[in-house]
PDB file of N, CA and C in Angstrom:
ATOM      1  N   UNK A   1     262.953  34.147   2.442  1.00  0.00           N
ATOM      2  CA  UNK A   1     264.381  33.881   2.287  1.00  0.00           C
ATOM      3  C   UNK A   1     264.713  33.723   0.811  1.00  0.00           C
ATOM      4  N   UNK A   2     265.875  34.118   0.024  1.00  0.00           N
ATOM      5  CA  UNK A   2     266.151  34.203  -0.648  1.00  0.00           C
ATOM      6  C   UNK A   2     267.302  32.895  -1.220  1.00  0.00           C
ATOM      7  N   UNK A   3     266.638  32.673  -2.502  1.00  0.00           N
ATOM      8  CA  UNK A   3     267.212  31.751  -2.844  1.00  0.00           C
ATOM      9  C   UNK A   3     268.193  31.633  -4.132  1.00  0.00           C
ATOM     10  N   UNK A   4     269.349  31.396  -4.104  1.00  0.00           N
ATOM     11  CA  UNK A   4     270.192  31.303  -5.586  1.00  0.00           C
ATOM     12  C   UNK A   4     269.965  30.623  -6.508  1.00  0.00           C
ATOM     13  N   UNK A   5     269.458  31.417  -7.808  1.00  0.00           N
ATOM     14  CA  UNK A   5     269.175  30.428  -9.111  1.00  0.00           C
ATOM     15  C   UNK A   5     269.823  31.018 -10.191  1.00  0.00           C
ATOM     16  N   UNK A   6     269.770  30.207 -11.316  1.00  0.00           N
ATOM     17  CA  UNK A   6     270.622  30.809 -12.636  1.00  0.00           C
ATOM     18  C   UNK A   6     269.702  30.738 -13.610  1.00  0.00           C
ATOM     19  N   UNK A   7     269.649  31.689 -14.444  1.00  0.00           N
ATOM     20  CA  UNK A   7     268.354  31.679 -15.509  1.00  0.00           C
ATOM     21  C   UNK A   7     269.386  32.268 -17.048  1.00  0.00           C
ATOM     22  N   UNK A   8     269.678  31.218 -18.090  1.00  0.00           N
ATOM     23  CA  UNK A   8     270.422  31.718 -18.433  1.00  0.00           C
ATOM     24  C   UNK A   8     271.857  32.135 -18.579  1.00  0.00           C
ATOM     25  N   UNK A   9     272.083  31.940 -17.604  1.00  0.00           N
ATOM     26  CA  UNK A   9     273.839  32.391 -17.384  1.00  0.00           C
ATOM     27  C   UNK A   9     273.687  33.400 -16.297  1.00  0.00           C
ATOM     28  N   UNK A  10     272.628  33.913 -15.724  1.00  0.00           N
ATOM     29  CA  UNK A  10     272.484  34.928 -15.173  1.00  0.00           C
ATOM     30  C   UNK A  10     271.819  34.425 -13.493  1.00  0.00           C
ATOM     31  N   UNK A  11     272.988  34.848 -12.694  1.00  0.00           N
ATOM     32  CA  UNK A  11     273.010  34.292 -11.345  1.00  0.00           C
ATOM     33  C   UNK A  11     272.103  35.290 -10.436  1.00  0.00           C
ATOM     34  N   UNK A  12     271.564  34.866  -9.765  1.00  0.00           N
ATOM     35  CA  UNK A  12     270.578  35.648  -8.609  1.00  0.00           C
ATOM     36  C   UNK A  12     269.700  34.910  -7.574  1.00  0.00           C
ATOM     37  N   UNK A  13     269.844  35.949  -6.835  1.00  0.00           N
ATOM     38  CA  UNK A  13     269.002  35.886  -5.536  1.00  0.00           C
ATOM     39  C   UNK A  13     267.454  35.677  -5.236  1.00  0.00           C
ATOM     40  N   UNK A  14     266.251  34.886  -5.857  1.00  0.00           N
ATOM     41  CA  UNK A  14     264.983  34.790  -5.890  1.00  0.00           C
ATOM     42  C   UNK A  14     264.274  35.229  -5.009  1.00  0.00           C
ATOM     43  N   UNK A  15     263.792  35.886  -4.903  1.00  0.00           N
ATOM     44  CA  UNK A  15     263.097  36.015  -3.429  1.00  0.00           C
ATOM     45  C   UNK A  15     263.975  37.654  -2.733  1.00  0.00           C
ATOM     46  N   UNK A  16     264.738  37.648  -3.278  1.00  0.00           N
ATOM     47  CA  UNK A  16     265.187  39.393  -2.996  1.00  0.00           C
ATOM     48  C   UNK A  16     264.503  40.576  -3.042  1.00  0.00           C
ATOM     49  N   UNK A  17     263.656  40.728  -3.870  1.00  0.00           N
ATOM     50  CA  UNK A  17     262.223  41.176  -3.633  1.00  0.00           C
ATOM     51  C   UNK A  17     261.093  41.218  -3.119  1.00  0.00           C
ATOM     52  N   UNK A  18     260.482  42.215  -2.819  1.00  0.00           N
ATOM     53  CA  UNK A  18     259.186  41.617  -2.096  1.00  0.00           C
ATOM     54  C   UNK A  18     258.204  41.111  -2.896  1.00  0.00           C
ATOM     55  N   UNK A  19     257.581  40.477  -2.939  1.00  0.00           N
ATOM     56  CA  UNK A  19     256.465  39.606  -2.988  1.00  0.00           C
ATOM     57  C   UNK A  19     255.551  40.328  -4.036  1.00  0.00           C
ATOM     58  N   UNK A  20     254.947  41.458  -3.197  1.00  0.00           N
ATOM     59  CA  UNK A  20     254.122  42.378  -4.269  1.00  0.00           C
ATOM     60  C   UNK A  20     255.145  42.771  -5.293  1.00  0.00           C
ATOM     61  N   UNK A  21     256.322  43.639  -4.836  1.00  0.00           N
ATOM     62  CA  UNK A  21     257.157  43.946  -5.690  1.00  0.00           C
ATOM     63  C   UNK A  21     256.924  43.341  -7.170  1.00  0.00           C
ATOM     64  N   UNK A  22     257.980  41.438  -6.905  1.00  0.00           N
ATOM     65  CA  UNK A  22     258.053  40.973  -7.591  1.00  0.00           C
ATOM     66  C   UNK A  22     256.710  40.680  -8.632  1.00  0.00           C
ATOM     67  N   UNK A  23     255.690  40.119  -8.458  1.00  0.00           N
ATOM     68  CA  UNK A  23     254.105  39.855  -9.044  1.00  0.00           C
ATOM     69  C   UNK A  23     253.666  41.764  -9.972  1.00  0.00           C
ATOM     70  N   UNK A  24     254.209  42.397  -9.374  1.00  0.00           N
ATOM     71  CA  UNK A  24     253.661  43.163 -10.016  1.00  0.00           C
ATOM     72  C   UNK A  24     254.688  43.823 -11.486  1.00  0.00           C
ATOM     73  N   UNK A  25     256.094  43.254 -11.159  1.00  0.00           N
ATOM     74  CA  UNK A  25     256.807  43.368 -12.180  1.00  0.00           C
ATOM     75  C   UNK A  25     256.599  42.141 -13.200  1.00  0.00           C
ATOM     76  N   UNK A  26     256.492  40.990 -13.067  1.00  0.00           N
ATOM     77  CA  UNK A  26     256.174  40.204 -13.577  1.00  0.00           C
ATOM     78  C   UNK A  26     254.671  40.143 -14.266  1.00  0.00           C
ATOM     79  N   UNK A  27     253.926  40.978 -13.359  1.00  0.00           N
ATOM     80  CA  UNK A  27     252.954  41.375 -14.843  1.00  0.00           C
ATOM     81  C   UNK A  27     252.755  42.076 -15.606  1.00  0.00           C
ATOM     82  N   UNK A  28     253.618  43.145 -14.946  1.00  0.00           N
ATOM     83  CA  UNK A  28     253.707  43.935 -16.496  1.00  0.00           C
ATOM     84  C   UNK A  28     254.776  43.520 -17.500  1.00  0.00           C
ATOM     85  N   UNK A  29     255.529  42.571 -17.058  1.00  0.00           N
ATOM     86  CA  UNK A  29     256.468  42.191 -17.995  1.00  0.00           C
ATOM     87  C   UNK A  29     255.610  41.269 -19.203  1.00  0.00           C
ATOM     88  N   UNK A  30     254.235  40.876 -18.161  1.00  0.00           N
ATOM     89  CA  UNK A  30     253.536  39.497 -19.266  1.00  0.00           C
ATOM     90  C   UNK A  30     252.384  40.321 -20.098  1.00  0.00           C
ATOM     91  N   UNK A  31     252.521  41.902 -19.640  1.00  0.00           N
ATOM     92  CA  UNK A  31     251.214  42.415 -20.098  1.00  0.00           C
ATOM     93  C   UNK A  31     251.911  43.136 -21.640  1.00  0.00           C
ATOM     94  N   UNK A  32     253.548  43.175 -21.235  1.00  0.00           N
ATOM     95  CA  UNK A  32     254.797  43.996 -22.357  1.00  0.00           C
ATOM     96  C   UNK A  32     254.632  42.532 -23.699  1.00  0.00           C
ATOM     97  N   UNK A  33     254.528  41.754 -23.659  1.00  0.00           N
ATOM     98  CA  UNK A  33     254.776  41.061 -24.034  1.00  0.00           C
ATOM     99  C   UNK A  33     253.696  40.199 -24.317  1.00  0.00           C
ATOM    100  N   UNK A  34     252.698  40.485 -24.929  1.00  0.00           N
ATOM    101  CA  UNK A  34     250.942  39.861 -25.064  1.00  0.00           C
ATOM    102  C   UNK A  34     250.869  38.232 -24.400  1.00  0.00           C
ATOM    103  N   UNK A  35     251.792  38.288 -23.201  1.00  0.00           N
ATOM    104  CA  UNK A  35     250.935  37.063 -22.689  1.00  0.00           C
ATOM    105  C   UNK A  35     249.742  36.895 -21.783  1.00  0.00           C
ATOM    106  N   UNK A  36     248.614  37.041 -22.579  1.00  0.00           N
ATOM    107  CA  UNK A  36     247.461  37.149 -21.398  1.00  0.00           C
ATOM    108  C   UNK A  36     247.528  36.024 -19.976  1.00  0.00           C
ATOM    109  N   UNK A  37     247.677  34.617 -20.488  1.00  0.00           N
ATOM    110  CA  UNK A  37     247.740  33.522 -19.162  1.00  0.00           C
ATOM    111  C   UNK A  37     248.811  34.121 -18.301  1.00  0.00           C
ATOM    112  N   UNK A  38     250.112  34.686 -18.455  1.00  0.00           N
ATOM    113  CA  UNK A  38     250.798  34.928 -17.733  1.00  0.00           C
ATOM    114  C   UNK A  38     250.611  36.223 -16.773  1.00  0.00           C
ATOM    115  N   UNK A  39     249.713  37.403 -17.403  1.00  0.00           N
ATOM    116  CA  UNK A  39     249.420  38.265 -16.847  1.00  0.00           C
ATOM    117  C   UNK A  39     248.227  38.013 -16.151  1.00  0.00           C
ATOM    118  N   UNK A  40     247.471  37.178 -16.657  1.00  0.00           N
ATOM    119  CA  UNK A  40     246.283  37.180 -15.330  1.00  0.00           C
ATOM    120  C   UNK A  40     246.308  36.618 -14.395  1.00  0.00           C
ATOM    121  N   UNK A  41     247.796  35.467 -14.254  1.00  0.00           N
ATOM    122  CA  UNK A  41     248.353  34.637 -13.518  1.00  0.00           C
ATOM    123  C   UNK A  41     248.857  35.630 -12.182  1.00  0.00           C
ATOM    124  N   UNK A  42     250.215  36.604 -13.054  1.00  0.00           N
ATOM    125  CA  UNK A  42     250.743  37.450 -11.927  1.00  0.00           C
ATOM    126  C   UNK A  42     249.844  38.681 -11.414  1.00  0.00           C
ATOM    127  N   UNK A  43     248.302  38.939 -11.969  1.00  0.00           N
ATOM    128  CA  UNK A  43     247.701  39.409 -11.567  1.00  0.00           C
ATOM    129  C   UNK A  43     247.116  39.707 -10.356  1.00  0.00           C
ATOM    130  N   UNK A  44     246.573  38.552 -10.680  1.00  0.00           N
ATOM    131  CA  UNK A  44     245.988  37.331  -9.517  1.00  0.00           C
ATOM    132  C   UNK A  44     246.869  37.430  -7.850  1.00  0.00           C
ATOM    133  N   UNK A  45     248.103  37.005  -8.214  1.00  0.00           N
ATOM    134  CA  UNK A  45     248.871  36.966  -7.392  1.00  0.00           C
ATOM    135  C   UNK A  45     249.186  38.299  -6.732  1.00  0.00           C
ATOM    136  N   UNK A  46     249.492  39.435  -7.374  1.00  0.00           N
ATOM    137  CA  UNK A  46     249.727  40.746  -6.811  1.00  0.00           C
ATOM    138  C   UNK A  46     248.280  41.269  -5.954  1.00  0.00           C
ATOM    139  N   UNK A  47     247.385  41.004  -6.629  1.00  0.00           N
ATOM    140  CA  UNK A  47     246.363  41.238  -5.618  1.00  0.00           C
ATOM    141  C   UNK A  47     246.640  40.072  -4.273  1.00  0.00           C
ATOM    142  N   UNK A  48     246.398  38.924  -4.697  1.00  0.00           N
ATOM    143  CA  UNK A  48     246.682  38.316  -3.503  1.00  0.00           C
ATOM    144  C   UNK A  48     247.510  38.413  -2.387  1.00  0.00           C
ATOM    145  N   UNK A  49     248.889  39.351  -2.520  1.00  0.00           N
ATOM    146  CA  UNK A  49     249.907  39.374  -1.716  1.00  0.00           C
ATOM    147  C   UNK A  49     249.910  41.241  -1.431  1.00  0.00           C
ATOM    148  N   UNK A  50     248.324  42.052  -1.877  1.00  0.00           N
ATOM    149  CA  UNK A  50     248.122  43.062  -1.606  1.00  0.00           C
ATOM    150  C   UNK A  50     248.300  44.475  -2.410  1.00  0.00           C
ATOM    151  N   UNK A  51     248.675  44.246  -3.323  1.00  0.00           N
ATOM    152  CA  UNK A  51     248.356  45.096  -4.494  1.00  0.00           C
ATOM    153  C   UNK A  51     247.479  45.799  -4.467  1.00  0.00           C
ATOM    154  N   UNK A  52     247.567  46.967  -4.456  1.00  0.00           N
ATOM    155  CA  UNK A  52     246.056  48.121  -4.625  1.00  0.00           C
ATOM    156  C   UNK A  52     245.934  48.264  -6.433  1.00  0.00           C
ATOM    157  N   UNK A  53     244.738  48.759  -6.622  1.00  0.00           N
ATOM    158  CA  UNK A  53     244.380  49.204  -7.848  1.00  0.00           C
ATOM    159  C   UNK A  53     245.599  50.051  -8.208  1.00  0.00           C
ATOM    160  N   UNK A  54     245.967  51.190  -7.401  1.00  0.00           N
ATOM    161  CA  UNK A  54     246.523  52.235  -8.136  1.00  0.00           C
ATOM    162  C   UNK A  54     248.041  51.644  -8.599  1.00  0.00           C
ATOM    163  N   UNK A  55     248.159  50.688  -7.543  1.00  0.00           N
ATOM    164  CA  UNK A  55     250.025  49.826  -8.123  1.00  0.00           C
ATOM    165  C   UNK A  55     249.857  49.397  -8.857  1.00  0.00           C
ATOM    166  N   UNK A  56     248.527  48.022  -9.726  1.00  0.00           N
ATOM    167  CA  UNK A  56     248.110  47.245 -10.554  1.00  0.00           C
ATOM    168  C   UNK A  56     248.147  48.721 -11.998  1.00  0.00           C
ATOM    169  N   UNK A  57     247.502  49.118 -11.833  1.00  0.00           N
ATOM    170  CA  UNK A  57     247.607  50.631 -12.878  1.00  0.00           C
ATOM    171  C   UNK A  57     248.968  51.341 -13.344  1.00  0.00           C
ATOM    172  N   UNK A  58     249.682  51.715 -11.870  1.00  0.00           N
ATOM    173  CA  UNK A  58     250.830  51.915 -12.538  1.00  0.00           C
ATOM    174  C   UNK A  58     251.968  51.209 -13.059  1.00  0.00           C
ATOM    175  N   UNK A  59     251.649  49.659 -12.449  1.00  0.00           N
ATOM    176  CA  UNK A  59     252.251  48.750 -13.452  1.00  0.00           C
ATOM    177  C   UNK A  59     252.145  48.265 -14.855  1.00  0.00           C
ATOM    178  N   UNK A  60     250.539  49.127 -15.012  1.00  0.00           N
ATOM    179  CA  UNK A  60     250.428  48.926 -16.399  1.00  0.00           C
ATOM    180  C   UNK A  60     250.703  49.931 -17.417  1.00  0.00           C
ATOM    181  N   UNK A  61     251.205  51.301 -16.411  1.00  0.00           N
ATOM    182  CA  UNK A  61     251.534  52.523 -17.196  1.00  0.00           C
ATOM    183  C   UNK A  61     253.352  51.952 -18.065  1.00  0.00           C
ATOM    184  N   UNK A  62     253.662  51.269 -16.896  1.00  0.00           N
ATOM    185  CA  UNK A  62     255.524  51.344 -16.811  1.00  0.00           C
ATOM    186  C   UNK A  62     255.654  50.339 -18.227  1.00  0.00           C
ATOM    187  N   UNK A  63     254.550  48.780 -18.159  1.00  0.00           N
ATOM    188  CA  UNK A  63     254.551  48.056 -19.082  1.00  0.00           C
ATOM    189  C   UNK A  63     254.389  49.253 -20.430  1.00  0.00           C
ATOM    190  N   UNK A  64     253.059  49.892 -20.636  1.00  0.00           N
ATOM    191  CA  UNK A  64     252.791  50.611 -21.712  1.00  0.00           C
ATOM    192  C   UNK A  64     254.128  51.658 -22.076  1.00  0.00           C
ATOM    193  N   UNK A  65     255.019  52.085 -21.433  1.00  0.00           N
ATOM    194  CA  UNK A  65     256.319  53.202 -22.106  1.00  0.00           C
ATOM    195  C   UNK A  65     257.171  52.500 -22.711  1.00  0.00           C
ATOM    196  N   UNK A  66     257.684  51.366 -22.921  1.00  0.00           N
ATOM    197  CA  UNK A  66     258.459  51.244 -23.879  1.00  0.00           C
ATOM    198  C   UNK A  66     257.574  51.003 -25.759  1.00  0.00           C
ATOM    199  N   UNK A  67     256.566  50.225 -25.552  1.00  0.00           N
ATOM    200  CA  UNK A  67     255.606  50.232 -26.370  1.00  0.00           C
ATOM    201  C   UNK A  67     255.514  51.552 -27.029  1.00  0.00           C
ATOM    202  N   UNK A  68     254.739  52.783 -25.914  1.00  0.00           N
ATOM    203  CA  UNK A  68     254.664  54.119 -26.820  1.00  0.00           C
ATOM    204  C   UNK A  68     255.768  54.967 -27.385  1.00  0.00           C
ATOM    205  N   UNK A  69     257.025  54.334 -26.491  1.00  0.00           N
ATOM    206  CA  UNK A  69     257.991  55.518 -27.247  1.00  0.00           C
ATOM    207  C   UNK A  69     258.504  54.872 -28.830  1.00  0.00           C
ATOM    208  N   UNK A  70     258.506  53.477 -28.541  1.00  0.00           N
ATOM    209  CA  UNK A  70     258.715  52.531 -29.599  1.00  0.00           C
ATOM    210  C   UNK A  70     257.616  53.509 -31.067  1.00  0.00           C
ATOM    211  N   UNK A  71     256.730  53.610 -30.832  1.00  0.00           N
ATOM    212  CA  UNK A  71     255.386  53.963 -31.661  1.00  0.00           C
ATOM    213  C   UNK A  71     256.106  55.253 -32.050  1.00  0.00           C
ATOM    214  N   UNK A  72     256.045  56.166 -31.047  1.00  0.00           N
ATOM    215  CA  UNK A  72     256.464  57.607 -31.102  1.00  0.00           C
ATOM    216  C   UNK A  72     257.611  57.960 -31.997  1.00  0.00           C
ATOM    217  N   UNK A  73     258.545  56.987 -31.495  1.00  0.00           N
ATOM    218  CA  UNK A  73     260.135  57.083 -32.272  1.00  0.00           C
ATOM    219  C   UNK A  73     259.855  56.551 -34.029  1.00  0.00           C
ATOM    220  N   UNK A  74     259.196  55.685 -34.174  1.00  0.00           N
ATOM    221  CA  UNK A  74     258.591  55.292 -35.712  1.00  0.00           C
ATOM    222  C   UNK A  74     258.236  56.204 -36.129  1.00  0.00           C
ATOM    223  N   UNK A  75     256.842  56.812 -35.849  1.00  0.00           N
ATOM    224  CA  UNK A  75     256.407  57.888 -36.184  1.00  0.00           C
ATOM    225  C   UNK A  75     257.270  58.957 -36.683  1.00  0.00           C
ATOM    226  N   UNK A  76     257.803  59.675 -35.818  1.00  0.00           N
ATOM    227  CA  UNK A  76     258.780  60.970 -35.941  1.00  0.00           C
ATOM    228  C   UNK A  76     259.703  60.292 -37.399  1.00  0.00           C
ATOM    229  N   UNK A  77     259.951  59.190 -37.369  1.00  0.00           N
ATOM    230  CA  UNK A  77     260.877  58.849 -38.578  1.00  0.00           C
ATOM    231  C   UNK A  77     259.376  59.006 -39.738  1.00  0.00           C
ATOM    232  N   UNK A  78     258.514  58.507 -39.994  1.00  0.00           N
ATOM    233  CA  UNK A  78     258.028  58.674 -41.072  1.00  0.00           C
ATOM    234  C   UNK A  78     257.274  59.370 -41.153  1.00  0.00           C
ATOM    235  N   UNK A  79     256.694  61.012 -40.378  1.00  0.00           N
ATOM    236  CA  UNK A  79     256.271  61.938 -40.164  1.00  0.00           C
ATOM    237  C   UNK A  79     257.279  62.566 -40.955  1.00  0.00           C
ATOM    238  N   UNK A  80     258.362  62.878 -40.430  1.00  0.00           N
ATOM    239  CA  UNK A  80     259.199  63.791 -40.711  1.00  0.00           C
ATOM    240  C   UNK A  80     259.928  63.992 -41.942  1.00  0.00           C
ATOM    241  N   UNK A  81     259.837  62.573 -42.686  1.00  0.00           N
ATOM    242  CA  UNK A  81     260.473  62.678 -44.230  1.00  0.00           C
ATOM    243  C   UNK A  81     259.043  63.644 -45.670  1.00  0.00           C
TER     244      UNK A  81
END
């Protein structure tokens, strides 16, 4: 069941997601963001609530694209001058 919270100013539904869903966005959000305790935390948890390898993986592809285009887009600027 879903529950109403505010984080921020920003109103929502907790629990509107599924379970794996949620754990597996939340670790790649902690893996985007070098928090190791937090990612081995929601790790943990996505396996626990059934996570396969290949979801755990492609959650770590989705974390890794803003990172590489970030890199990519630098690059092309100081490649190109």
């Amino acid at each position: 069941m879903a529950t109403q919270v505010e984080l921020f100013n920003v109103k929502y539904n907790e629990g509107s997601l599924e379970p794996k869903t949620a754990e597996l966005i939340k670790f790649a959000v902690n893996l985007a963001i070098d928090h190791k305790h937090g990612a081995k935390l929601h790790l943990g948890r996505a396996r626990e609530v059934g996570a396969t390898e290949d979801e755990i993986w492609e959650a770590v592809a989705y974390a890794m694209r803003p990172v590489a285009a970030k890199v990519r887009n630098f690059a092309k600027e100081i490649v190109s001058k």
